[in-house]
N, C-alpha and C. Protein backbone atom coordinates (compact mmCIF):
# COMPACT_ATOMS: atom_id res chain seq x y z
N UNK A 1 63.92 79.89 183.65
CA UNK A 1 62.81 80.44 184.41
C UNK A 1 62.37 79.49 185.51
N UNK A 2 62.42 78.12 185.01
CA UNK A 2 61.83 77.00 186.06
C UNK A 2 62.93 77.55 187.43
N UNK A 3 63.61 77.64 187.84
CA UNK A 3 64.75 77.54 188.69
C UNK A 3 63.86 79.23 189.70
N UNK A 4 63.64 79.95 189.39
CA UNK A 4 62.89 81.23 189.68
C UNK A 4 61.97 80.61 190.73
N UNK A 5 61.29 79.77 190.15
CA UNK A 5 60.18 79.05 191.18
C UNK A 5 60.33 78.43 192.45
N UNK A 6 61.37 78.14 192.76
CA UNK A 6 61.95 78.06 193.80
C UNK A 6 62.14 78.97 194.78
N UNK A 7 62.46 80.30 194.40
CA UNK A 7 62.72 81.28 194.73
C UNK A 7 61.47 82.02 195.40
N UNK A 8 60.06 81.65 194.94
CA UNK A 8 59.38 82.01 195.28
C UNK A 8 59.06 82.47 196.83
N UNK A 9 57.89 84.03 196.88
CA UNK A 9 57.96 84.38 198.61
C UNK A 9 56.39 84.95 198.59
N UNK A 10 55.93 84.49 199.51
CA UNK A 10 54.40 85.21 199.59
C UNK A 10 54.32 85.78 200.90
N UNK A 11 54.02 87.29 201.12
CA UNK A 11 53.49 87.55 202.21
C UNK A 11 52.63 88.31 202.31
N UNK A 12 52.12 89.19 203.17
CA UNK A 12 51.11 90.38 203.64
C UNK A 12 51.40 91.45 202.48
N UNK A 13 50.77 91.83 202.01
CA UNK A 13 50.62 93.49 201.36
C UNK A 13 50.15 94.49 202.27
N UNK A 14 50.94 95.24 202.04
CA UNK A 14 51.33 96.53 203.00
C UNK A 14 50.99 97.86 202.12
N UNK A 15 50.76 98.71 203.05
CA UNK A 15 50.51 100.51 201.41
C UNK A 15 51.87 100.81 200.95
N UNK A 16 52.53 99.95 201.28
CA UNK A 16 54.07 100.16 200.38
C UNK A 16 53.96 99.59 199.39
N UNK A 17 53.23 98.45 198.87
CA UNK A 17 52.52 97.58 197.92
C UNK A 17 51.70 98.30 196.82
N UNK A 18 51.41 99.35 197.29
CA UNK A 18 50.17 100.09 196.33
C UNK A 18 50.89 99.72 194.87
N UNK A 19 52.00 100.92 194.56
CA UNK A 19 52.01 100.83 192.97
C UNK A 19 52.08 99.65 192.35
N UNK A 20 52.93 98.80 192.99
CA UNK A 20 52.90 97.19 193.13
C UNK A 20 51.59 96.45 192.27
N UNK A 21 50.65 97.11 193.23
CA UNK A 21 49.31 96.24 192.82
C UNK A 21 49.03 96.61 191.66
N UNK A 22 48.81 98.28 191.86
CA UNK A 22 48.20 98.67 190.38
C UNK A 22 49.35 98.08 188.94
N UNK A 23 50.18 98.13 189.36
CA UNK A 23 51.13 97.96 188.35
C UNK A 23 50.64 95.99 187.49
N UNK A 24 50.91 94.81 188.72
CA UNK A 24 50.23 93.88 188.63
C UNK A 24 48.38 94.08 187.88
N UNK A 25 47.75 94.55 188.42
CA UNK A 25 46.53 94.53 187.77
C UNK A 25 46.57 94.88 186.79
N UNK A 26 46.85 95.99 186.29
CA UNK A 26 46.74 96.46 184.78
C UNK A 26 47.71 95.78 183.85
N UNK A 27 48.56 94.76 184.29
CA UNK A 27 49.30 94.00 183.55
C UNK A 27 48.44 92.43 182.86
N UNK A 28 47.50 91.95 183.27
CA UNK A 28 46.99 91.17 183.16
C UNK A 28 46.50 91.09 181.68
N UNK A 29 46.12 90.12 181.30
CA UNK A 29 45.47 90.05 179.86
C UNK A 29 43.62 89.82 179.59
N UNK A 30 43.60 88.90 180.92
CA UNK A 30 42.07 88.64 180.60
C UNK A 30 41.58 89.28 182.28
N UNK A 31 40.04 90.10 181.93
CA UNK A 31 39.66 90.45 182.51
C UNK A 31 40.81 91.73 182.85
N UNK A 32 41.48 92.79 182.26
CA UNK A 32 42.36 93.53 181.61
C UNK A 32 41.52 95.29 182.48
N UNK A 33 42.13 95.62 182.66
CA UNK A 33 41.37 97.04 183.19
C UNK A 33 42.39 97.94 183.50
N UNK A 34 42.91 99.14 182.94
CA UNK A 34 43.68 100.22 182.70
C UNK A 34 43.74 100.93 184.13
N UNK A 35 44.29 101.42 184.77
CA UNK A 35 44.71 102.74 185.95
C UNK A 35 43.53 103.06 185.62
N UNK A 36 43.02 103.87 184.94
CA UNK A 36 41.95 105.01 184.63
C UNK A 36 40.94 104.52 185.04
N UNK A 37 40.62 102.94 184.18
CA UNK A 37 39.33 102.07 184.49
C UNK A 37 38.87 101.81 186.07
N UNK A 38 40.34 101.39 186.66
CA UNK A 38 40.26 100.65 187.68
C UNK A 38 40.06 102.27 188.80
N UNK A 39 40.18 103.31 188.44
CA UNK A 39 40.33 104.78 189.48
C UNK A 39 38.84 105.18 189.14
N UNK A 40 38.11 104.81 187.62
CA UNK A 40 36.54 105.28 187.87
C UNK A 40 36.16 103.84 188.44
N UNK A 41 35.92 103.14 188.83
CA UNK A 41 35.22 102.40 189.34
C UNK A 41 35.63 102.57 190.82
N UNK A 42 36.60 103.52 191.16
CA UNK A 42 36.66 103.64 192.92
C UNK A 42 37.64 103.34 193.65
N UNK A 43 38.55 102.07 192.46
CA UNK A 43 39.62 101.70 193.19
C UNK A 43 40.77 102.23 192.87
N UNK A 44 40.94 103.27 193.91
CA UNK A 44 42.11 104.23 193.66
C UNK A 44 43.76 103.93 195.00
N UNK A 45 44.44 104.55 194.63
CA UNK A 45 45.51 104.30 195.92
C UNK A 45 45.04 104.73 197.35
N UNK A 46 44.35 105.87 197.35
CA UNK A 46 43.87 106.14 198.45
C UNK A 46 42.38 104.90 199.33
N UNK A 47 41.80 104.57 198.43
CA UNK A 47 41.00 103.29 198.87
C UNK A 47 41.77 102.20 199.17
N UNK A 48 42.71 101.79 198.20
CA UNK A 48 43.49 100.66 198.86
C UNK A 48 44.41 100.51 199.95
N UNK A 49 44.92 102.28 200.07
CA UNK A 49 45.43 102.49 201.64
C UNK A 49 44.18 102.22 202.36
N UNK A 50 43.11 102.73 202.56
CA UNK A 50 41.99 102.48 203.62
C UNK A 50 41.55 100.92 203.73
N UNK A 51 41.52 100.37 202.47
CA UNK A 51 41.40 98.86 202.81
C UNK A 51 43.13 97.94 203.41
N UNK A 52 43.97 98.33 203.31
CA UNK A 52 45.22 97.77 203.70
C UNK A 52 45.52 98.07 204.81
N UNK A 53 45.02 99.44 205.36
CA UNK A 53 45.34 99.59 206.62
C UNK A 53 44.48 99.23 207.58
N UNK A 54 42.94 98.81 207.31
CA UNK A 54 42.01 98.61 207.88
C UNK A 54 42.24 96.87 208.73
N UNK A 55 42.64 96.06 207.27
CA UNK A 55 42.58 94.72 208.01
C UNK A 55 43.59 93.95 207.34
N UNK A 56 44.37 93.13 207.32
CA UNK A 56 45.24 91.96 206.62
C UNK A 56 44.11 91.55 205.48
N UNK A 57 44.44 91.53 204.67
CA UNK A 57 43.41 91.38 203.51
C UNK A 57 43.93 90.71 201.95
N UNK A 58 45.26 91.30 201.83
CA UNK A 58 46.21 91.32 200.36
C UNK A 58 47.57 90.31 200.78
N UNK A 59 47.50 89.99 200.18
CA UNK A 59 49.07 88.93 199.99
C UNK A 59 49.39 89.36 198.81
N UNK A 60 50.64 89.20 199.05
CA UNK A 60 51.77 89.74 197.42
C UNK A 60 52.90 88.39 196.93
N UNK A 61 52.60 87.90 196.05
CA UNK A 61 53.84 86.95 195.74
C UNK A 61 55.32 87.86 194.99
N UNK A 62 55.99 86.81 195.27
CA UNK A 62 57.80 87.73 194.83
C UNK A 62 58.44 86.69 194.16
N UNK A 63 59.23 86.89 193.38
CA UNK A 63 60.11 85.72 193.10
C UNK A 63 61.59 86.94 193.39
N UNK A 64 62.28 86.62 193.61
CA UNK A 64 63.49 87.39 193.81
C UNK A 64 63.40 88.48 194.13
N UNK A 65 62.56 88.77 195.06
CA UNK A 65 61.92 89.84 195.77
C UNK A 65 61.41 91.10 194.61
N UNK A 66 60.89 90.95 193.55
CA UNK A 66 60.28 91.10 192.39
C UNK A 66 58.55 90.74 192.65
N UNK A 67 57.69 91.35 192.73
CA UNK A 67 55.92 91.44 192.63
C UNK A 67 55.57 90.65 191.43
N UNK A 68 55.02 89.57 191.37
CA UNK A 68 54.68 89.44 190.25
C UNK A 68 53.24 88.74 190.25
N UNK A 69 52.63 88.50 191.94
CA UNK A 69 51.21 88.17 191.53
C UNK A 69 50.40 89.08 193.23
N UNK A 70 49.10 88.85 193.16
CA UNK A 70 48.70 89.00 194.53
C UNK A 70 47.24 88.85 194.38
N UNK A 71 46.75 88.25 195.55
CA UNK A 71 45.44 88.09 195.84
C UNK A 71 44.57 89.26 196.98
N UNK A 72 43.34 89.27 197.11
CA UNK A 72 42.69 90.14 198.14
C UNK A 72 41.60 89.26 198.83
N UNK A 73 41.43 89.18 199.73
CA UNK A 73 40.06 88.43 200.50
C UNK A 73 39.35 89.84 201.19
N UNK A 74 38.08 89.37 200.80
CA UNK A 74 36.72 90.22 201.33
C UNK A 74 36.50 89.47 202.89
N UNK A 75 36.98 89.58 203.98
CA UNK A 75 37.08 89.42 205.43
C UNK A 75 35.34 89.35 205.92
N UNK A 76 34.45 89.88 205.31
CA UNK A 76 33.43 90.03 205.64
C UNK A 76 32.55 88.81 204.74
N UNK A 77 32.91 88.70 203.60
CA UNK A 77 32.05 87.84 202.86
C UNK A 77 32.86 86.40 203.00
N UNK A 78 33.72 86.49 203.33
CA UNK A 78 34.88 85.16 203.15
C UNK A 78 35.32 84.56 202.06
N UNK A 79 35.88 85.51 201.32
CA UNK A 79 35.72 85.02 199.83
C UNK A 79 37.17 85.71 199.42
N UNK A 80 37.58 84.43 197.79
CA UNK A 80 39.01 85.83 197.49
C UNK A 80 37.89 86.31 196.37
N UNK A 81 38.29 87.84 196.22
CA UNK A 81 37.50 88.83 195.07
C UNK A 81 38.57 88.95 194.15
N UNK A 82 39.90 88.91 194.55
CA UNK A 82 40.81 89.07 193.45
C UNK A 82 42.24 88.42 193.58
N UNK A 83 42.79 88.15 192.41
CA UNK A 83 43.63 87.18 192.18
C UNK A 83 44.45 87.68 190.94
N UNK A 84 45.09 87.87 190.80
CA UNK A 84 46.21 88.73 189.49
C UNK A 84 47.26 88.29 189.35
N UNK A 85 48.18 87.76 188.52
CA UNK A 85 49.43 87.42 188.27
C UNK A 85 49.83 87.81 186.86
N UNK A 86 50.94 88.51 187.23
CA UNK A 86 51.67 88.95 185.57
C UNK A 86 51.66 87.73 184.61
N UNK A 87 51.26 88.60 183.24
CA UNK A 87 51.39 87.06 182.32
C UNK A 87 52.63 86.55 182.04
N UNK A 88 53.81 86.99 182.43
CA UNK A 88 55.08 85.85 182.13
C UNK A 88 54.98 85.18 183.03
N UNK A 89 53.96 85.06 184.24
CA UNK A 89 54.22 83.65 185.22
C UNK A 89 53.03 83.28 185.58
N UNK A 90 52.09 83.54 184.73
CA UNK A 90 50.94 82.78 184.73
C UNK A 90 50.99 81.60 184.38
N UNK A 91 50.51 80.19 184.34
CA UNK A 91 50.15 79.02 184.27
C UNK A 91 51.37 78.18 185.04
């Protein structure tokens, strides 16, 4: 697995990214929130097209051109709000 890390690629998230994300988020263990959870609270594919197309906002990490983490910055508050990485390459 160490050798993978090398391999590593981070760039822009794009709405080609969508299932991507959701797929990443609901994979997580702590702080854990289901499709369903994460679609009543608002954040649905269609919002994350409107926020992805609106401004550069999401980065996606890859290891062998494979998704396996990504962050979001709030452009207005200057802040990251979210940060997710699958748990086989967490720590």
């Amino acid at each position: 697995m160490e050798n993978h890390y090398l391999e590593q690629h981070v760039r822009l998230a794009n709405v080609n990214d969508i299932a991507s994300l959701f797929a990443i988020r609901t994979s997580v263990k702590e702080n854990h929130l289901s499709k369903k959870q994460l679609i009543d609270k608002g954040i649905t594919p269609d919002a994350l097209r409107d926020i992805l197309s609106a401004s550069p906002c999401a980065w996606i990490a890859e290891i062998a051109g494979n998704p396996i983490g990504f962050s979001m910055v709030d452009m207005e508050q200057g802040s990251i709000f979210a940060l997710f990485v699958r748990p086989e390459f967490a720590g």
